[in-house]
Protein backbone atom coordinates (compact mmCIF):
# COMPACT_ATOMS: atom_id res chain seq x y z
CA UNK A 1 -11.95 -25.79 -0.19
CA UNK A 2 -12.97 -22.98 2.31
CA UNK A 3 -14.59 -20.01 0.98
CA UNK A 4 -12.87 -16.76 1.39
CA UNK A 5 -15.50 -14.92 3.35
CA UNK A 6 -15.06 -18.16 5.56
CA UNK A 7 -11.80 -17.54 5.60
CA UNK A 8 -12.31 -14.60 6.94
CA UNK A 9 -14.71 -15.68 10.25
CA UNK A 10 -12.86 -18.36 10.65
CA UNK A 11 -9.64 -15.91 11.11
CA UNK A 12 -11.58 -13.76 13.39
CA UNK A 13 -12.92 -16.67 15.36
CA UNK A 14 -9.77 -18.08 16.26
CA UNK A 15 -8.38 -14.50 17.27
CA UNK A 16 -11.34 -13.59 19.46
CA UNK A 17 -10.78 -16.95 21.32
CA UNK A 18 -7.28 -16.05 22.00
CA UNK A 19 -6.91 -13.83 25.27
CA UNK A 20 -4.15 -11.14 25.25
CA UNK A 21 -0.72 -12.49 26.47
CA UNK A 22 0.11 -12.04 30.05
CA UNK A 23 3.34 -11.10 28.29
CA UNK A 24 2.77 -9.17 25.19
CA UNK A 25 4.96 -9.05 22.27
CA UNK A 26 6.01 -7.24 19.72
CA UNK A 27 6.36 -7.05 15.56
CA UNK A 28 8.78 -5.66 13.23
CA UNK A 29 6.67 -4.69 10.29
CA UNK A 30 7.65 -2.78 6.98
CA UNK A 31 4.70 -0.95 5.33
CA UNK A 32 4.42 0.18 1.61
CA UNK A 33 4.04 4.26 2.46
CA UNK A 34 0.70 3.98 0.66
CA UNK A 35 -0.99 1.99 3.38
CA UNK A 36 0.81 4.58 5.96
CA UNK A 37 -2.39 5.73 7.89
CA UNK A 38 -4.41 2.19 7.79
CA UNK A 39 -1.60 0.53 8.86
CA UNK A 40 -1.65 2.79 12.09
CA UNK A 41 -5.55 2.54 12.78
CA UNK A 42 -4.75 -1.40 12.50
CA UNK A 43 -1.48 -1.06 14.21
CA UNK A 44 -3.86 0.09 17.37
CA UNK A 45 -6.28 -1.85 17.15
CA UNK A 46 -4.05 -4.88 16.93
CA UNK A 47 -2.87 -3.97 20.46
CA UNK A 48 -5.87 -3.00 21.58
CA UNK A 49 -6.84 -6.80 20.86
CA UNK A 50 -4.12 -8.85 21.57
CA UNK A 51 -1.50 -6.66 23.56
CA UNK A 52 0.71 -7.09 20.90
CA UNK A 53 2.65 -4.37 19.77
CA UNK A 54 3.04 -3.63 15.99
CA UNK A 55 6.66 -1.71 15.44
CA UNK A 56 5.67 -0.02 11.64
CA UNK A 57 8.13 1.72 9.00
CA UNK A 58 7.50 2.99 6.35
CA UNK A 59 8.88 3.31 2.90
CA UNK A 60 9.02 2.19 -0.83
CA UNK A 61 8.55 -1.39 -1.26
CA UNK A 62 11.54 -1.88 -3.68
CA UNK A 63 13.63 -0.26 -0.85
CA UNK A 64 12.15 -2.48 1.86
CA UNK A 65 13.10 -5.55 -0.21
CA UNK A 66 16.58 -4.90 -0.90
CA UNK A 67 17.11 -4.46 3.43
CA UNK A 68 14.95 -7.64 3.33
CA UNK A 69 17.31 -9.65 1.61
CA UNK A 70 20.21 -7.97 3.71
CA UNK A 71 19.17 -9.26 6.72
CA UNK A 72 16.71 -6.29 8.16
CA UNK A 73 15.30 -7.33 11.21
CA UNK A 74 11.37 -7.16 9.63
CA UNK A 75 9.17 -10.00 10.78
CA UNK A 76 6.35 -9.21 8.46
CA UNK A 77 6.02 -7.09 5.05
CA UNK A 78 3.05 -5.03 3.76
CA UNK A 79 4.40 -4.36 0.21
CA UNK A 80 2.38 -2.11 -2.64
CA UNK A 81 2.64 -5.01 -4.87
CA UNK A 82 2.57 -8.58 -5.17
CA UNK A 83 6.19 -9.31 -7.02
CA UNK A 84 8.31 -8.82 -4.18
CA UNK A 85 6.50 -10.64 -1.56
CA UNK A 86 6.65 -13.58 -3.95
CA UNK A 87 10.10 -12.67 -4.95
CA UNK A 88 10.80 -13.15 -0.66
CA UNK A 89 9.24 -16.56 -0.83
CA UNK A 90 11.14 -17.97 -3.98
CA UNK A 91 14.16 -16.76 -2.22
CA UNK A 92 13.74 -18.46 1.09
CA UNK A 93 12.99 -15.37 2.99
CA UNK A 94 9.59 -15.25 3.82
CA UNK A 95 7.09 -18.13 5.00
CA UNK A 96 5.36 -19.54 1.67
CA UNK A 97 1.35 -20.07 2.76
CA UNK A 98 1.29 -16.41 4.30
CA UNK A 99 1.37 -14.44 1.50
CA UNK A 100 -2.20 -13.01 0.96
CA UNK A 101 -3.67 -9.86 -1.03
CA UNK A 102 -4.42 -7.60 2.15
CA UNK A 103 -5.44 -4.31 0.00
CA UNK A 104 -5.91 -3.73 -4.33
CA UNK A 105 -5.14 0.04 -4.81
CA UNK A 106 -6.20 2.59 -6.65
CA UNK A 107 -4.35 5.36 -8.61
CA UNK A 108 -5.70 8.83 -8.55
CA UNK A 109 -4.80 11.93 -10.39
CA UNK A 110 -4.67 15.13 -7.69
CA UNK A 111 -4.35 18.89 -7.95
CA UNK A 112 -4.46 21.92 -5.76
CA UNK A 113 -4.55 23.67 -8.60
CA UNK A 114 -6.29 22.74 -11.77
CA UNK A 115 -9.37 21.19 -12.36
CA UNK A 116 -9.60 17.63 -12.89
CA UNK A 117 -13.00 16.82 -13.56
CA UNK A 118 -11.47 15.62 -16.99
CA UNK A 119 -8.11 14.43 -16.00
CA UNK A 120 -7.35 12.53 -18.80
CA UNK A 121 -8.18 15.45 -20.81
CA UNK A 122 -5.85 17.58 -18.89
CA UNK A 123 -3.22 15.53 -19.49
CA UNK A 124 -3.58 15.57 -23.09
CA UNK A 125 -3.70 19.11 -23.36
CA UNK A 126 -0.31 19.04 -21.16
CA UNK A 127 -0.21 22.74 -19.95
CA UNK A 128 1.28 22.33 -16.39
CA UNK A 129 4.94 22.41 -16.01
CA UNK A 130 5.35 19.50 -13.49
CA UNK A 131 3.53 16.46 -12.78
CA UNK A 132 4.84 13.93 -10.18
CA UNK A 133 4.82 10.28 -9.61
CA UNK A 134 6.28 7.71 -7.34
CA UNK A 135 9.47 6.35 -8.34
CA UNK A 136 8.64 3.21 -10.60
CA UNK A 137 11.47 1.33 -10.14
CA UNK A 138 10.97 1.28 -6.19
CA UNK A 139 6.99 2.48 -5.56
CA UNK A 140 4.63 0.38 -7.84
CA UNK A 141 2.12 3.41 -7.81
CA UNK A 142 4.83 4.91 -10.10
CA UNK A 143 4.47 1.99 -12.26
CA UNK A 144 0.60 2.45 -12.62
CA UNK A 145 0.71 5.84 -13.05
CA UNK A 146 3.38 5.46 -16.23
CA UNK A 147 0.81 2.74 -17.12
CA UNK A 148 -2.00 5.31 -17.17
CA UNK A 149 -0.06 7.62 -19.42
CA UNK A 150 1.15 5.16 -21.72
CA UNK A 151 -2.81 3.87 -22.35
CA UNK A 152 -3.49 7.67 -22.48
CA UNK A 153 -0.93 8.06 -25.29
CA UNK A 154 0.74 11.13 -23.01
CA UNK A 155 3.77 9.72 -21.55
CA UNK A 156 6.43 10.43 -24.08
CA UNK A 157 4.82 14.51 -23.48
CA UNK A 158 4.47 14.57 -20.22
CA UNK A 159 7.79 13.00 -19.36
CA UNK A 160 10.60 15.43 -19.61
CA UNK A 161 7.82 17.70 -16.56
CA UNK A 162 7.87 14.53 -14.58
CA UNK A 163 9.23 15.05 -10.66
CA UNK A 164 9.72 11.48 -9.24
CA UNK A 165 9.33 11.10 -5.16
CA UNK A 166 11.26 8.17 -3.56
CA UNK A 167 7.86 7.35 -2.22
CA UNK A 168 4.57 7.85 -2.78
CA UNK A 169 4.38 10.00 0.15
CA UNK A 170 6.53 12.05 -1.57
CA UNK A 171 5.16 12.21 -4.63
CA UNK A 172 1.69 13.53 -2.13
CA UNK A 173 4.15 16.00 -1.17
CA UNK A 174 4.72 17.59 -4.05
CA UNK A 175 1.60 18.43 -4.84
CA UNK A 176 0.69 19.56 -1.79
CA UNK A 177 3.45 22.00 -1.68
CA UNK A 178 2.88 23.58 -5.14
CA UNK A 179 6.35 21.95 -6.35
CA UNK A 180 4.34 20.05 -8.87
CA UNK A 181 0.47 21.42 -9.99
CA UNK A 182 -0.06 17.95 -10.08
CA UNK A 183 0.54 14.32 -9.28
CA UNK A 184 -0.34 10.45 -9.15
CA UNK A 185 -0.86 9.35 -5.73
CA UNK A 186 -3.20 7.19 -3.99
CA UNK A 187 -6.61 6.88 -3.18
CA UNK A 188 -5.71 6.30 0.68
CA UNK A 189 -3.75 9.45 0.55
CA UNK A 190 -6.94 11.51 -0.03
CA UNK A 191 -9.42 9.93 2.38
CA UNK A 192 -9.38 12.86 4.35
CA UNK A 193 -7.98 15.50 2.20
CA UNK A 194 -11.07 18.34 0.97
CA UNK A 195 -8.77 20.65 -0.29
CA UNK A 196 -8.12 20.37 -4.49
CA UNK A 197 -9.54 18.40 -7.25
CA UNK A 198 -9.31 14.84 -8.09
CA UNK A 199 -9.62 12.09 -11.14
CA UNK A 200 -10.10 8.58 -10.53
CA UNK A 201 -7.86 7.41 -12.53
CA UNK A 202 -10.03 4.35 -14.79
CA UNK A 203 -8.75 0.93 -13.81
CA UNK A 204 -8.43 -0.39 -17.29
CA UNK A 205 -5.59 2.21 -17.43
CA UNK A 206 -3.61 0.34 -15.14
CA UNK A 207 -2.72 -3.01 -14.03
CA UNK A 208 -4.53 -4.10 -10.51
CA UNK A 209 -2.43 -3.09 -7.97
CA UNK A 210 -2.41 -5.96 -6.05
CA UNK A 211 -0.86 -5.64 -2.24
CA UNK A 212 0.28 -8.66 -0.69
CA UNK A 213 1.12 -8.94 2.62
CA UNK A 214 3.61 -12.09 3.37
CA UNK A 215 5.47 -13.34 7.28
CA UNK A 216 8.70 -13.15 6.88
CA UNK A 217 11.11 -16.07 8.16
CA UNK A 218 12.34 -13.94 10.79
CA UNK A 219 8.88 -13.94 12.36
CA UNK A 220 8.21 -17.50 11.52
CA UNK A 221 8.13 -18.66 14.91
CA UNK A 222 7.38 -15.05 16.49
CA UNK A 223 3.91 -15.44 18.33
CA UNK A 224 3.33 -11.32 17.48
CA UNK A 225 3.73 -11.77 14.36
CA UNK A 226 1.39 -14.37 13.37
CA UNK A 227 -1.08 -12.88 15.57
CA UNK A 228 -0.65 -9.19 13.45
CA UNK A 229 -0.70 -11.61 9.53
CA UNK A 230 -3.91 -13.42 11.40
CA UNK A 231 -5.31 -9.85 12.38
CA UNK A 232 -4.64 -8.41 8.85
CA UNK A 233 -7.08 -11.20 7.52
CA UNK A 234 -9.63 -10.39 9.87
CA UNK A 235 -13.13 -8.12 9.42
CA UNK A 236 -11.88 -5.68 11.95
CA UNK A 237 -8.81 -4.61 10.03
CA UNK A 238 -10.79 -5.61 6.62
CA UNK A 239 -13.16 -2.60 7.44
CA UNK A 240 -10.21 0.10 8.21
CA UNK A 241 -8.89 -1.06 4.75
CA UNK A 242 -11.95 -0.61 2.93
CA UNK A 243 -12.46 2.98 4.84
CA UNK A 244 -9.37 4.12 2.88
CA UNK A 245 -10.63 3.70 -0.32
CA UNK A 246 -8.88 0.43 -1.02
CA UNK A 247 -10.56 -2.66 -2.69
CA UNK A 248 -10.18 -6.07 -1.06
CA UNK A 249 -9.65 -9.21 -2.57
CA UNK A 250 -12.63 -11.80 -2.55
């Protein structure tokens, strides 16, 4: 049995030996909005090392997987959870050893507005008007953050001021606009946002959001895009992922 962090230089030592392509190619990938601005940084630095070029869009994962099974021309998936990557597999639609935990995220509480040194405090107290989330039945940040509220004993409260976004992008949105004082969002989402107040929102509030990553059949045989699932695994994209605030699995 290998050991993961072997895993890991042994994934990086195996892409460093292989030279760009005199003819590069190029990846169809479909990104959980979450990992929006890593997957860009990686995106370049993907082509930077192999030529390749990674083709991202981005969306809600349940979204992604209903084109998926439709026949959407996506080579490889970056979901926000680990369901419908294994859902792909089980249904024939994605290449079974590929699917990996590339990024475990983490749900934060933001506001322009109020203070959230005690978040969970502010949400008991409930005096806001509008709070949003990610849609749960397509964004699995939605999901956590009904989680969070549940184990907080606020949901059935807070729920009739709830805004859902189809994303969680959207969801950043509203906050940022003032359309909701505030909102569950991401961790990644903040990275380089100064402006507000924020509350880690305690993991034993939520299930792990575990985000797999899986190649899907249609890039099975697609040199690109076993290069970008081999690049994903390596330190160099490893250390953009753990920039954002994400953890990464052992």
């Amino acid at each position: 049995m290998i050991l993961p962090k072997l895993k890991h230089l042994v994934a990086a030592a195996l892409l460093a030996a292989i030279p760009a392509p005199a003819l590069a190619g190029q990846t169809n990938v479909a990104v959980a909005a979450n990992f929006t601005e890593p997957a860009k940084e990686i995106a370049a630095l993907f082509k930077q090392k192999t030529g390749h070029e990674a083709v991202l869009s981005f969306g809600a994962s349940g979204p992604f997987y209903a084109q998926i099974q439709q026949d959407a021309p996506f080579q490889v998936f970056l979901s926000a959870d680990e369901k419908r990557p294994k859902d792909a597999v089980e249904a024939g639609l994605a290449v079974a050893d590929s699917r990996f935990t590339y990024a475990i995220g983490k749900l934060v509480l933001w506001s322009k507005s109020l203070d959230l040194a005690k978040g969970g405090d502010v949400l008991k107290a409930n005096g806001f008007s509008k709070l949003s989330i990610a849609n749960p039945t397509a964004a699995p940040y939605g999901v956590a953050a009904i989680e969070a509220m549940k184990a907080l004993g606020t949901y059935e409260a807070i729920e009739p001021k709830i805004v859902q976004g189809a994303t969680i992008a959207q969801a950043f949105q509203f906050v940022e606009t003032g359309n909701a004082e505030l909102g569950f969002v991401a961790l990644s989402q903040l990275v380089n946002v100064t402006a507000g107040s924020r509350w880690m929102v305690p993991q034993e509030l939520y299930k792990p959001i575990q985000q797999e990553a899986v190649l899907l059949k249609k890039g099975a045989n697609d040199e690109a895009s076993k290069a970008f699932i081999a690049f994903l695994r390596g330190p160099e994209a490893r250390a953009v992922i753990e920039k954002y605030g994400y953890g990464l699995a052992r």
